[in-house]
N, C-alpha and C. Protein backbone atom coordinates (compact mmCIF):
# COMPACT_ATOMS: atom_id res chain seq x y z
N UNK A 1 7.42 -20.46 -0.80
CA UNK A 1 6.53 -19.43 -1.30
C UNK A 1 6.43 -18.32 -0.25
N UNK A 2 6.05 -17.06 -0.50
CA UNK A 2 6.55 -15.80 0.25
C UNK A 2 4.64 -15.51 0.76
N UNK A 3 5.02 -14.98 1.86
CA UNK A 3 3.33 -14.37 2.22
C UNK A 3 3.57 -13.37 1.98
N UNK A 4 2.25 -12.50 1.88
CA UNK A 4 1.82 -11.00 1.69
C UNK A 4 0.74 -10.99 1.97
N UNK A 5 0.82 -9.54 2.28
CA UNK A 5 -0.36 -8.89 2.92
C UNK A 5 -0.73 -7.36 2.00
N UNK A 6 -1.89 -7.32 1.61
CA UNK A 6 -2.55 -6.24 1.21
C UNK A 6 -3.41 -5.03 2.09
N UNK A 7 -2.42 -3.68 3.17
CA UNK A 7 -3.53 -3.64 3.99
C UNK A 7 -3.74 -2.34 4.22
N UNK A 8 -5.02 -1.91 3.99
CA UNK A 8 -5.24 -0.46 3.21
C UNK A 8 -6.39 0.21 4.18
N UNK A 9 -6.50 1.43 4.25
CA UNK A 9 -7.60 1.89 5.03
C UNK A 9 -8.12 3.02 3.30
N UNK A 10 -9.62 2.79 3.71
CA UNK A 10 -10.40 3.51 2.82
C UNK A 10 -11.58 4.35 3.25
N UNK A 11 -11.84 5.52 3.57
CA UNK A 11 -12.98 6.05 3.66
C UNK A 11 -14.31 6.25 2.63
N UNK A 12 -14.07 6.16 1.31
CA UNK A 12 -14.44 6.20 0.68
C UNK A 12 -14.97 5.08 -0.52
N UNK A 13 -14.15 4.28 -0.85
CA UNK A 13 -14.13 2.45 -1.29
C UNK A 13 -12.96 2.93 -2.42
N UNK A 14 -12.57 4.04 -2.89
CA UNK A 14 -11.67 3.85 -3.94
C UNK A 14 -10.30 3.37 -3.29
N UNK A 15 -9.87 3.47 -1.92
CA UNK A 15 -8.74 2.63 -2.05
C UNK A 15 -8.95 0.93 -1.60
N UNK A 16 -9.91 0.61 -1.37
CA UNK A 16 -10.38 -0.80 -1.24
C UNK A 16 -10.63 -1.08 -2.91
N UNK A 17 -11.23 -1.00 -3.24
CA UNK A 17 -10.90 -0.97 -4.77
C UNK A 17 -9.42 -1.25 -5.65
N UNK A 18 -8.61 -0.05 -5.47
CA UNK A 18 -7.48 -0.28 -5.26
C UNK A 18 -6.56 -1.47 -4.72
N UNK A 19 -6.94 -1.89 -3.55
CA UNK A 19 -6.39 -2.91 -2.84
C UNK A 19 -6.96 -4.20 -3.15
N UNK A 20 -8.03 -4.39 -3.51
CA UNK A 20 -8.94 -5.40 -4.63
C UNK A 20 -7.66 -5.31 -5.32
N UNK A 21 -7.72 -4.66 -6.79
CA UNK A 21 -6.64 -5.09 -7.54
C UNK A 21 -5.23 -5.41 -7.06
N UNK A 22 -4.43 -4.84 -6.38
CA UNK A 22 -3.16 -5.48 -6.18
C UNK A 22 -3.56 -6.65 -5.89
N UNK A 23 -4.27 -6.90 -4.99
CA UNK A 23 -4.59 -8.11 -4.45
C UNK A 23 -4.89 -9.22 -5.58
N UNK A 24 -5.36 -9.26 -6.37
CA UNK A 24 -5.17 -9.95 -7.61
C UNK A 24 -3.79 -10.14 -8.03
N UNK A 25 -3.18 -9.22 -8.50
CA UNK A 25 -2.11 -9.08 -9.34
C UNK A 25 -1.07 -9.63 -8.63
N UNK A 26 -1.18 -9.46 -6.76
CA UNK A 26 -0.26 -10.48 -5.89
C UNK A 26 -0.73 -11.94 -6.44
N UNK A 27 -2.08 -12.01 -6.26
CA UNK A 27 -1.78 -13.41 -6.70
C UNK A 27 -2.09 -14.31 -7.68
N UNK A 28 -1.77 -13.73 -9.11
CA UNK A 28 -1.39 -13.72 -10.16
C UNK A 28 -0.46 -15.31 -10.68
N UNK A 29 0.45 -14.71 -9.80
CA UNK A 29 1.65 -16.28 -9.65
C UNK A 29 1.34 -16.87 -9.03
N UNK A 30 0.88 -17.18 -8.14
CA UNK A 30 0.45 -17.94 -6.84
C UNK A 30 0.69 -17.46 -5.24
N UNK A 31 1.08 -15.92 -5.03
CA UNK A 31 1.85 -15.82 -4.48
C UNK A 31 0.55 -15.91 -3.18
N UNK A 32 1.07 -16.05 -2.18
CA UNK A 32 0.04 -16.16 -0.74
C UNK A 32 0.01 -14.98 -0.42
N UNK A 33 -1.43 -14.51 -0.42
CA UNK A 33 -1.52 -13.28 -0.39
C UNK A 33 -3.28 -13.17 0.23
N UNK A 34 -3.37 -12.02 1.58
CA UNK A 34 -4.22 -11.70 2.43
C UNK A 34 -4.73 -10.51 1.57
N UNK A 35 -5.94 -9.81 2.58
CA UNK A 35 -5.88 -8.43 2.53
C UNK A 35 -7.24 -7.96 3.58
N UNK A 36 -6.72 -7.04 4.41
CA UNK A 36 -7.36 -7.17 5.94
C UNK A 36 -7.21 -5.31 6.10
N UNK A 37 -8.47 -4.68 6.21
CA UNK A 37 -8.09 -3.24 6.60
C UNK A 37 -7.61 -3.19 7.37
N UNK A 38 -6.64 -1.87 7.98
CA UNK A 38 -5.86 -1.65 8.66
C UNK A 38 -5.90 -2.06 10.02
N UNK A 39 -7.60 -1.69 10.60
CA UNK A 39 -8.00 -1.66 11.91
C UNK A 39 -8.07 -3.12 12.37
N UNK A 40 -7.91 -4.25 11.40
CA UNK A 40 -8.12 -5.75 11.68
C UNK A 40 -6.18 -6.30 12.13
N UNK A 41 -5.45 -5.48 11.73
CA UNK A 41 -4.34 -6.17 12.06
C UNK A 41 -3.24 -5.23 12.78
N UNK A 42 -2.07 -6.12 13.52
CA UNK A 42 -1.07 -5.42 13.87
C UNK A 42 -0.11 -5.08 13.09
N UNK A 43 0.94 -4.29 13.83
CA UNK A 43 2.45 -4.08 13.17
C UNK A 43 2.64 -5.02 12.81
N UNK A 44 3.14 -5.68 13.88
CA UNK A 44 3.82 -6.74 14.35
C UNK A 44 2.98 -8.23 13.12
N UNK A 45 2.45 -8.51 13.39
CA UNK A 45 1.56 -9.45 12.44
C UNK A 45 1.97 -8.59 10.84
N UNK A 46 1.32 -7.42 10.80
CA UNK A 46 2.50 -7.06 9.04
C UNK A 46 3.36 -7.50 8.95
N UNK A 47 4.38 -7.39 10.08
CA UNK A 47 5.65 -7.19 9.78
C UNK A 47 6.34 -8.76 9.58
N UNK A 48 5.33 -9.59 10.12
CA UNK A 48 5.26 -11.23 9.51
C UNK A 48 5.57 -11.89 7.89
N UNK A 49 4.75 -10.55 7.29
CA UNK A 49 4.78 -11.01 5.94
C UNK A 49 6.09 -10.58 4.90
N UNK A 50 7.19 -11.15 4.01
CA UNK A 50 7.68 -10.68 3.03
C UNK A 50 7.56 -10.08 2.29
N UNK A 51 5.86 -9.74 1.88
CA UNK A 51 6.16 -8.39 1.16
C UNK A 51 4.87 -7.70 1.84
N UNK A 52 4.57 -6.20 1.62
CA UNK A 52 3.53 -5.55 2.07
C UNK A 52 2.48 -4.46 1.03
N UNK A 53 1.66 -4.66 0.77
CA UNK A 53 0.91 -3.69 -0.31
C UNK A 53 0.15 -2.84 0.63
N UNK A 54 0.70 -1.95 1.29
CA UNK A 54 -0.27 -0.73 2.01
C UNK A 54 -0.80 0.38 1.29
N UNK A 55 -1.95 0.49 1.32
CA UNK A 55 -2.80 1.40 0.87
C UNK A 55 -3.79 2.75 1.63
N UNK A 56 -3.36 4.12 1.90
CA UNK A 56 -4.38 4.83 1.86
C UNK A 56 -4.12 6.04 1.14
N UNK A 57 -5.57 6.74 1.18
CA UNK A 57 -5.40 7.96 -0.08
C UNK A 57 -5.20 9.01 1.00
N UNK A 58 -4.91 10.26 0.56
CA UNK A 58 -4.62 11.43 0.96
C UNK A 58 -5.67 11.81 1.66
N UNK A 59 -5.20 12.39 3.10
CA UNK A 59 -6.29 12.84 4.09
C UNK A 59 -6.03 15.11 3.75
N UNK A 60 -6.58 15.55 4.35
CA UNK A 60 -6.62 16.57 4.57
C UNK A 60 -5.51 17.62 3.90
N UNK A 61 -4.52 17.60 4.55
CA UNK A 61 -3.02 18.32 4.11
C UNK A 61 -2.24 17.77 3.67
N UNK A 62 -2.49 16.65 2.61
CA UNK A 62 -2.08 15.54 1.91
C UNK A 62 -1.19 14.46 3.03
N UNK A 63 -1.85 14.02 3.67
CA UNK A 63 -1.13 12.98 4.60
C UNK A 63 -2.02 12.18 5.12
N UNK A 64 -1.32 10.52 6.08
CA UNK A 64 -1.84 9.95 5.74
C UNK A 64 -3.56 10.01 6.81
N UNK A 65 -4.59 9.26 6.91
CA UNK A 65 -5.19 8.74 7.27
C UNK A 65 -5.00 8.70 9.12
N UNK A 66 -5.44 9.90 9.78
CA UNK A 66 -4.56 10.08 11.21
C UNK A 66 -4.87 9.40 12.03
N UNK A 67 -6.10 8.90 12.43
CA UNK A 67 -6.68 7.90 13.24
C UNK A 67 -6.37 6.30 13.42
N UNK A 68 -6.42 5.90 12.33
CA UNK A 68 -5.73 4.38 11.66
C UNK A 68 -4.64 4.31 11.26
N UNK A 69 -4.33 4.78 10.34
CA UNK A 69 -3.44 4.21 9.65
C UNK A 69 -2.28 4.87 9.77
N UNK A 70 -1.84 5.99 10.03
CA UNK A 70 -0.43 6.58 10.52
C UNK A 70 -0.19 6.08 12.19
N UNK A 71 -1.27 6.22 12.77
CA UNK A 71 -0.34 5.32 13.89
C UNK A 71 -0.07 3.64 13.56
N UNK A 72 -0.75 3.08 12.79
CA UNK A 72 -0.48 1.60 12.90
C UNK A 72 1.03 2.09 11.24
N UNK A 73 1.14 2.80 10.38
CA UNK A 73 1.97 2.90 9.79
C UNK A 73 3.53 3.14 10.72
N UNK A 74 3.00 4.10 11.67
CA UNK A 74 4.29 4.56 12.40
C UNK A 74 5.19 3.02 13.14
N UNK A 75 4.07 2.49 13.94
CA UNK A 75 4.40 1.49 14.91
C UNK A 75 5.39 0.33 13.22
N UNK A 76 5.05 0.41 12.50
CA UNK A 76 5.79 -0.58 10.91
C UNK A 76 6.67 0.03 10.82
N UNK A 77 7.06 1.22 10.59
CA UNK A 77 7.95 1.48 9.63
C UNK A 77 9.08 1.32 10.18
N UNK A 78 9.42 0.99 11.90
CA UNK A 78 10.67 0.48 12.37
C UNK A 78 11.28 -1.31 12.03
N UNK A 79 9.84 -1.67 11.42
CA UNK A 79 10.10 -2.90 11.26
C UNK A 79 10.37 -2.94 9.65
N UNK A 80 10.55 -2.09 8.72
CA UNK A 80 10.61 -2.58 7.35
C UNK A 80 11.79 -2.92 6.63
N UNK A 81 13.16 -2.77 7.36
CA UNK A 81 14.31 -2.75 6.76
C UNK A 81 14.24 -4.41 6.20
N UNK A 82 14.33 -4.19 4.46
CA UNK A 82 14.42 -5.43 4.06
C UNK A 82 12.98 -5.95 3.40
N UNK A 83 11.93 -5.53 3.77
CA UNK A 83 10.83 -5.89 3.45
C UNK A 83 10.49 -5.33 1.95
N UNK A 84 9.69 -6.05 1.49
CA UNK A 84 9.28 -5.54 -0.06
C UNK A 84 7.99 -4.91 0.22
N UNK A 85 8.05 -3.63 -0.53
CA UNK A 85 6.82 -2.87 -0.07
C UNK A 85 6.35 -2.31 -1.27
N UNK A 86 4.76 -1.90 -1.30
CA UNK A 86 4.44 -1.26 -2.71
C UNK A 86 3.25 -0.86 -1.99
N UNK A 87 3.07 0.53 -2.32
CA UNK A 87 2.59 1.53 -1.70
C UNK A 87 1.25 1.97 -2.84
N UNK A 88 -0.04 2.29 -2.23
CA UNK A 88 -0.74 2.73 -3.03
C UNK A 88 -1.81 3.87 -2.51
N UNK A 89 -2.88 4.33 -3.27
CA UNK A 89 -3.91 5.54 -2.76
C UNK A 89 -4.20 6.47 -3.43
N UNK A 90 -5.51 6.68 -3.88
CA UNK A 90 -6.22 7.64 -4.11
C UNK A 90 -6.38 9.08 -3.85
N UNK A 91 -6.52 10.28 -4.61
CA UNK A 91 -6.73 11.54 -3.92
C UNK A 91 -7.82 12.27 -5.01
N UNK A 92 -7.90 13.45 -3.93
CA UNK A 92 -9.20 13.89 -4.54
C UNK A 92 -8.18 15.60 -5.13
N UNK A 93 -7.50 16.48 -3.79
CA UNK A 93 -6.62 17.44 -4.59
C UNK A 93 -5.38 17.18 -4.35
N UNK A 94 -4.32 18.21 -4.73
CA UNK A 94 -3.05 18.30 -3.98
C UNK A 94 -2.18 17.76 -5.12
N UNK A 95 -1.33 17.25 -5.16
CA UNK A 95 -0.32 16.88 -6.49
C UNK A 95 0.53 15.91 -5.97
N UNK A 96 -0.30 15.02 -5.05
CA UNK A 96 0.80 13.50 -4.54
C UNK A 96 1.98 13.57 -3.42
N UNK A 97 1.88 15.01 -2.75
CA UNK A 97 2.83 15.26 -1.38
C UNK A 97 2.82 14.05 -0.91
N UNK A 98 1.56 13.40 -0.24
CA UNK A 98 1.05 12.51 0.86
C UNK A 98 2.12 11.19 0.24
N UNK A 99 1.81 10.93 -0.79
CA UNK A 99 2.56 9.76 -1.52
C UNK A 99 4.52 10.06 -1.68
N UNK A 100 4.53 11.30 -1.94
CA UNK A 100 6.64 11.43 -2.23
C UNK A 100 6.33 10.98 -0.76
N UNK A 101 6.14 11.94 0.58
CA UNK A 101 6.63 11.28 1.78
C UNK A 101 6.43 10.35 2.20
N UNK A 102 5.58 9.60 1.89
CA UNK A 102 5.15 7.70 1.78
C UNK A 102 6.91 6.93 1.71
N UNK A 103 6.68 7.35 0.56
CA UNK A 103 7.75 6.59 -0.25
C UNK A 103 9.29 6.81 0.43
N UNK A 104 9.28 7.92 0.66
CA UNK A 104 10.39 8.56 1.26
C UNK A 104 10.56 8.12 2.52
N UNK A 105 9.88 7.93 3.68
CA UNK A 105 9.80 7.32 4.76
C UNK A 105 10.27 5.80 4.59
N UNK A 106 9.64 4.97 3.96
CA UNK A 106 10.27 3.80 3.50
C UNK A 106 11.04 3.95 3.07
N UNK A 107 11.61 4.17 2.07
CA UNK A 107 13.26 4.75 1.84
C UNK A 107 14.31 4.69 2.54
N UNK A 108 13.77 5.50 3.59
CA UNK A 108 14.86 5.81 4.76
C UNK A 108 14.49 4.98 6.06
N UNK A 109 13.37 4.16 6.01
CA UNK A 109 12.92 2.96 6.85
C UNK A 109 13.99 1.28 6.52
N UNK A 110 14.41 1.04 4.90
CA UNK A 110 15.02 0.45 4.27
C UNK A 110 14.22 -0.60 3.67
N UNK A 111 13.12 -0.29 3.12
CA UNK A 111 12.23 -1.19 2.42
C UNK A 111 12.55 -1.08 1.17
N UNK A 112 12.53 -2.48 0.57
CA UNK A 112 12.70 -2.57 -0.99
C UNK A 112 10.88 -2.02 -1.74
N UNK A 113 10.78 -0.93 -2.08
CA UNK A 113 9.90 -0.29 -3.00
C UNK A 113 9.67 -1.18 -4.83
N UNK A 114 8.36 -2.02 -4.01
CA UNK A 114 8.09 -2.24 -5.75
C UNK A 114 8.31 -0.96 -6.86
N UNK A 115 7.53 0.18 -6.46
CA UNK A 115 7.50 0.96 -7.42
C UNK A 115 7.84 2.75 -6.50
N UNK A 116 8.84 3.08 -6.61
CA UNK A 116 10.04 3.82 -6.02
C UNK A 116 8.90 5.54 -5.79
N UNK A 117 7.91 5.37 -6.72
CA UNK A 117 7.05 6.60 -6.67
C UNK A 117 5.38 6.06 -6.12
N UNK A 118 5.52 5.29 -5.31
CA UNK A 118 4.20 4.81 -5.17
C UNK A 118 2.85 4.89 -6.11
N UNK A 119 1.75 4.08 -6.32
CA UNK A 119 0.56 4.37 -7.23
C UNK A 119 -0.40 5.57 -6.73
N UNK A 120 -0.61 6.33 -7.38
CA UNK A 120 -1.87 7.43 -6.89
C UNK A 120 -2.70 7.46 -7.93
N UNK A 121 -3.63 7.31 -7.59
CA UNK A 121 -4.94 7.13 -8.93
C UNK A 121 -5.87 8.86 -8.12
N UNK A 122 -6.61 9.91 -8.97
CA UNK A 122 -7.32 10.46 -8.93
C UNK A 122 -8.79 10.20 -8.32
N UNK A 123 -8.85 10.12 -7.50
CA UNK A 123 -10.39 9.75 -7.01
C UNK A 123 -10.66 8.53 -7.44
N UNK A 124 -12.13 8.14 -7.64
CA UNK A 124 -12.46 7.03 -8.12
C UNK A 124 -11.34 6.31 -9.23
N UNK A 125 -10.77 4.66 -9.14
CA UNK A 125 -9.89 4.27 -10.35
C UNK A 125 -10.79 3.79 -11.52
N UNK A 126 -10.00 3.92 -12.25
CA UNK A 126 -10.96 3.33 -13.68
C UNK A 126 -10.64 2.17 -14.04
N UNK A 127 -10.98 1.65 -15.11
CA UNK A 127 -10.24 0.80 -15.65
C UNK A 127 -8.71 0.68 -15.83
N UNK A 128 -8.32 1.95 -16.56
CA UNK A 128 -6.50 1.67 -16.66
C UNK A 128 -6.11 2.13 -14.69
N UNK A 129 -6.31 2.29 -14.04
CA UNK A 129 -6.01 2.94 -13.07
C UNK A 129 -6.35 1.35 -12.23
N UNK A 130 -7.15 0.64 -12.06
CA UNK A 130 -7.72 -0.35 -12.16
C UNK A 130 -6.27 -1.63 -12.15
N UNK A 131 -6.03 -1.41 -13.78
CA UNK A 131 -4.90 -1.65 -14.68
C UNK A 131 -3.59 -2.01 -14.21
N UNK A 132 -3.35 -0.70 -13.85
CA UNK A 132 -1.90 -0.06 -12.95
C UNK A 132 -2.10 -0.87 -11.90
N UNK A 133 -3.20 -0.81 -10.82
CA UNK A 133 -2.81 -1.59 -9.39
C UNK A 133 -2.62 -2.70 -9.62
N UNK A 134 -3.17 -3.54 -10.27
CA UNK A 134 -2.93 -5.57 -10.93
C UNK A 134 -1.33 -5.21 -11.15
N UNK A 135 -0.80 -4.71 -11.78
CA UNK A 135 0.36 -4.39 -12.16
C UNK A 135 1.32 -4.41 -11.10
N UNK A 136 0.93 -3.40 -10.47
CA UNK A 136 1.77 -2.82 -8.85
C UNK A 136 1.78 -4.20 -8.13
N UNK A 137 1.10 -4.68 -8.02
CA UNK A 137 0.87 -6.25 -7.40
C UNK A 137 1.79 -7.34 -7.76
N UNK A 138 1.54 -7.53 -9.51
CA UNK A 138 2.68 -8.10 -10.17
C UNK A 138 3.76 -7.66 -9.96
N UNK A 139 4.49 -6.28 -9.84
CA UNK A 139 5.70 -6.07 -9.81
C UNK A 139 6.32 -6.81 -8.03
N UNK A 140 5.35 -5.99 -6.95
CA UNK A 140 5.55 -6.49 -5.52
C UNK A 140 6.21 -7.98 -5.67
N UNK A 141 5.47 -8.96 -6.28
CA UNK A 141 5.46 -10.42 -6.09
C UNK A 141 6.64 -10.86 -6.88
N UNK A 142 7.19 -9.82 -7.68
CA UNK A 142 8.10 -10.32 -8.48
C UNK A 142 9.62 -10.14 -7.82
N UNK A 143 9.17 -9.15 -6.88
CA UNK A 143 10.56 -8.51 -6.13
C UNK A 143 11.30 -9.89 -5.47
């Protein structure tokens, strides 16, 4: 059985929310599955797990979260070649920049992308938005 980790920084609770649901939908099948904000864990300890559900929403100039989570993202992304990854986060404006270069960085990091355009839900998620992350979770675990 494969571990995973769900690990998201939120200022606000909509991407803990967010990370609530994948976190379900990882473990759906049974799959072994954490979920620890950013500031509780290392690279190195991510980079432990087979697959990864990282989560934050768009900071300022649509990017990520500068304090937390882009440096603990930066110190990962040398470690992802091979890893199954599914990317998620919330925004309030902007049209999902923060998320193409998400995705794109992994890309060219060599992570297998549950979902090749990462999840972005509008501010608070709803129910279908809600929906989608259980989903994103299921797909991760299925990789």
């Amino acid at each position: 059985m494969s571990k995973a980790a769900v690990i998201y920084w939120s200022g606000t609770g909509n991407t803990e929310l967010m990370a609530n649901a994948v976190l379900a939908g990882l473990r759906a099948d049974g799959t072994d599955a954490a979920m620890c904000s950013v500031e509780t864990i290392t690279a190195d300890e991510a980079a432990g797990c087979d697959r990864l559900a990282l989560g934050c929403p768009a900071m300022g100039a649509e990017v990520l979260e500068e304090d937390s989570f882009e440096p603990f993202f930066t110190e990962l992304e040398g470690k992802l070649s091979g890893k199954k990854v599914a990317l998620f986060g919330s925004y309030g404006w902007g049209d999902g920049e923060w998320m193409r270069n998400w995705t794109e960085r992994c890309a060219q990091a060599g992570a297998v992308l549950a979902d090749p355009e990462g999840l972005i839900v509008h501010e608070l998620p709803d129910e279908e938005g809600l929906a989608r992350c259980e989903e994103l979770g299921k797909q991760l675990a299925a990789l």
